[in-house]
C-alpha atoms as a PDB file:
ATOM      1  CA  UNK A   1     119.087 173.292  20.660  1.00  0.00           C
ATOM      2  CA  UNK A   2     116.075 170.845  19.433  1.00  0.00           C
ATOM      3  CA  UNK A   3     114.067 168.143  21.542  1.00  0.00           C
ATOM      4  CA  UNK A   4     112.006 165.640  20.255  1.00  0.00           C
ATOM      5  CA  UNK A   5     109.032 165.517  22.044  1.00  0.00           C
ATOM      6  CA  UNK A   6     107.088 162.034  22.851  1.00  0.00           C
ATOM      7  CA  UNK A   7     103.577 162.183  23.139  1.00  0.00           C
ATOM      8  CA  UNK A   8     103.161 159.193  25.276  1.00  0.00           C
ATOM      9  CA  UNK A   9      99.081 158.643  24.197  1.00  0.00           C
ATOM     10  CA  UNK A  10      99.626 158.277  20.380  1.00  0.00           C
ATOM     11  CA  UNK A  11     103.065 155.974  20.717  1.00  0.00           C
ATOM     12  CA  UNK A  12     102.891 152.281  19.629  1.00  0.00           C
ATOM     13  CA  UNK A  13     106.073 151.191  20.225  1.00  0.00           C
ATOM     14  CA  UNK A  14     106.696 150.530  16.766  1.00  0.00           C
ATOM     15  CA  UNK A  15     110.501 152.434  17.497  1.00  0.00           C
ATOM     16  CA  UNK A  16     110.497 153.414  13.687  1.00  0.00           C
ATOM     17  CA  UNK A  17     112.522 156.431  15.072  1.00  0.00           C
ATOM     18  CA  UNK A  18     114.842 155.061  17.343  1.00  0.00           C
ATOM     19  CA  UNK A  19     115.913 153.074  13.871  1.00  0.00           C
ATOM     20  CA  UNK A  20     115.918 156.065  11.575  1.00  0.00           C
ATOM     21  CA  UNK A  21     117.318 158.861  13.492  1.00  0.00           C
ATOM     22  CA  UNK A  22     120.984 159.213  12.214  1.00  0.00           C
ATOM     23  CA  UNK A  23     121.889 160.881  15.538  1.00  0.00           C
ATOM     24  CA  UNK A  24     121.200 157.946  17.769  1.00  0.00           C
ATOM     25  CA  UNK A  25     119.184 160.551  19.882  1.00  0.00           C
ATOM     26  CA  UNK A  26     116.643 158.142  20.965  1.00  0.00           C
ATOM     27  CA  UNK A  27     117.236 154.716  22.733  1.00  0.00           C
ATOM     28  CA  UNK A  28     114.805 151.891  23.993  1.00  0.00           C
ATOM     29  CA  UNK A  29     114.374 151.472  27.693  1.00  0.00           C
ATOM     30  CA  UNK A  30     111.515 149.243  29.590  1.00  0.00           C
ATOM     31  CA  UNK A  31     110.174 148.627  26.106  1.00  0.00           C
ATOM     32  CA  UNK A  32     109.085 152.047  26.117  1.00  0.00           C
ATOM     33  CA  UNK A  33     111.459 155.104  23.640  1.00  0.00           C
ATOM     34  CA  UNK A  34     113.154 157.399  25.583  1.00  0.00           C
ATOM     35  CA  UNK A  35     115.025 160.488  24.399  1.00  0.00           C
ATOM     36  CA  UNK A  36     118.300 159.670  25.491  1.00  0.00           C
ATOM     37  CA  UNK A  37     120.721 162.069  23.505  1.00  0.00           C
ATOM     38  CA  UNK A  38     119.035 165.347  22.996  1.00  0.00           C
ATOM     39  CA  UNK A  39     122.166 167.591  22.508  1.00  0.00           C
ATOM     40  CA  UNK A  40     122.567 165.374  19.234  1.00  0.00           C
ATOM     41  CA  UNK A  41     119.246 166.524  17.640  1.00  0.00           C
ATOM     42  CA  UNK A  42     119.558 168.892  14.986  1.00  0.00           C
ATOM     43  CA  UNK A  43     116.889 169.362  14.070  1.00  0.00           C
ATOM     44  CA  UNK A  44     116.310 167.173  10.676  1.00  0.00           C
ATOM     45  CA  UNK A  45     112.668 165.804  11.676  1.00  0.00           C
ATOM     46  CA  UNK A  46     113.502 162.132  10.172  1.00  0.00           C
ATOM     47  CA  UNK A  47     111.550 160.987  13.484  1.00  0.00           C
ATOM     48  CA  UNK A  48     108.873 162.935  12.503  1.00  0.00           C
ATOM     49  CA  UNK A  49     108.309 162.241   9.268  1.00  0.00           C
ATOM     50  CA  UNK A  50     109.018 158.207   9.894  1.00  0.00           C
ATOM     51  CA  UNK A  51     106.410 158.188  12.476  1.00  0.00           C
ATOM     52  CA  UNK A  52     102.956 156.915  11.969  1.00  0.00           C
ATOM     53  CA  UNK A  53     101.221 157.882  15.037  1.00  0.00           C
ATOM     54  CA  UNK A  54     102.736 161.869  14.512  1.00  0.00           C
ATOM     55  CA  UNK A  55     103.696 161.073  18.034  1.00  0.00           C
ATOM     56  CA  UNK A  56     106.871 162.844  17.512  1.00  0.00           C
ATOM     57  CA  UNK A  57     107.266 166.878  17.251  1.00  0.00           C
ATOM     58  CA  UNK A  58     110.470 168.749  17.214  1.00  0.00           C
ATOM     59  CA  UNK A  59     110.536 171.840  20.263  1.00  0.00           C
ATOM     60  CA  UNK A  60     113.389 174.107  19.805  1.00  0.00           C
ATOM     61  CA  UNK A  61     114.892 174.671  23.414  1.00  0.00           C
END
């Protein structure tokens, strides 16, 4: 199983992944991105790759 990790201090909000992940694994909440559906990751790194901050990594659970 994969996570996408958030790091919290380089996040802008800009929800660039929320919009390209094809798993709908992350959702907006409070204005802030949560990861929502974890069990859908598989691992393809769109999130990671679409994010300018490199707020996102990828932890294998």
């Amino acid at each position: 199983m994969y996570f996408p990790n958030i790091d919290r201090t380089k996040c802008t909000k800009c929800f660039f992944c929320v919009n390209i992940c094809p798993k709908d694994v992350f959702e907006i909440e409070n204005d802030e991105v949560e990861v929502a559906n974890s069990a859908q990751c598989n691992n393809c790194e769109a999130c990671v790759a679409e994010c300018p901050e490199d707020a996102i990594i990828v932890l294998e659970t």
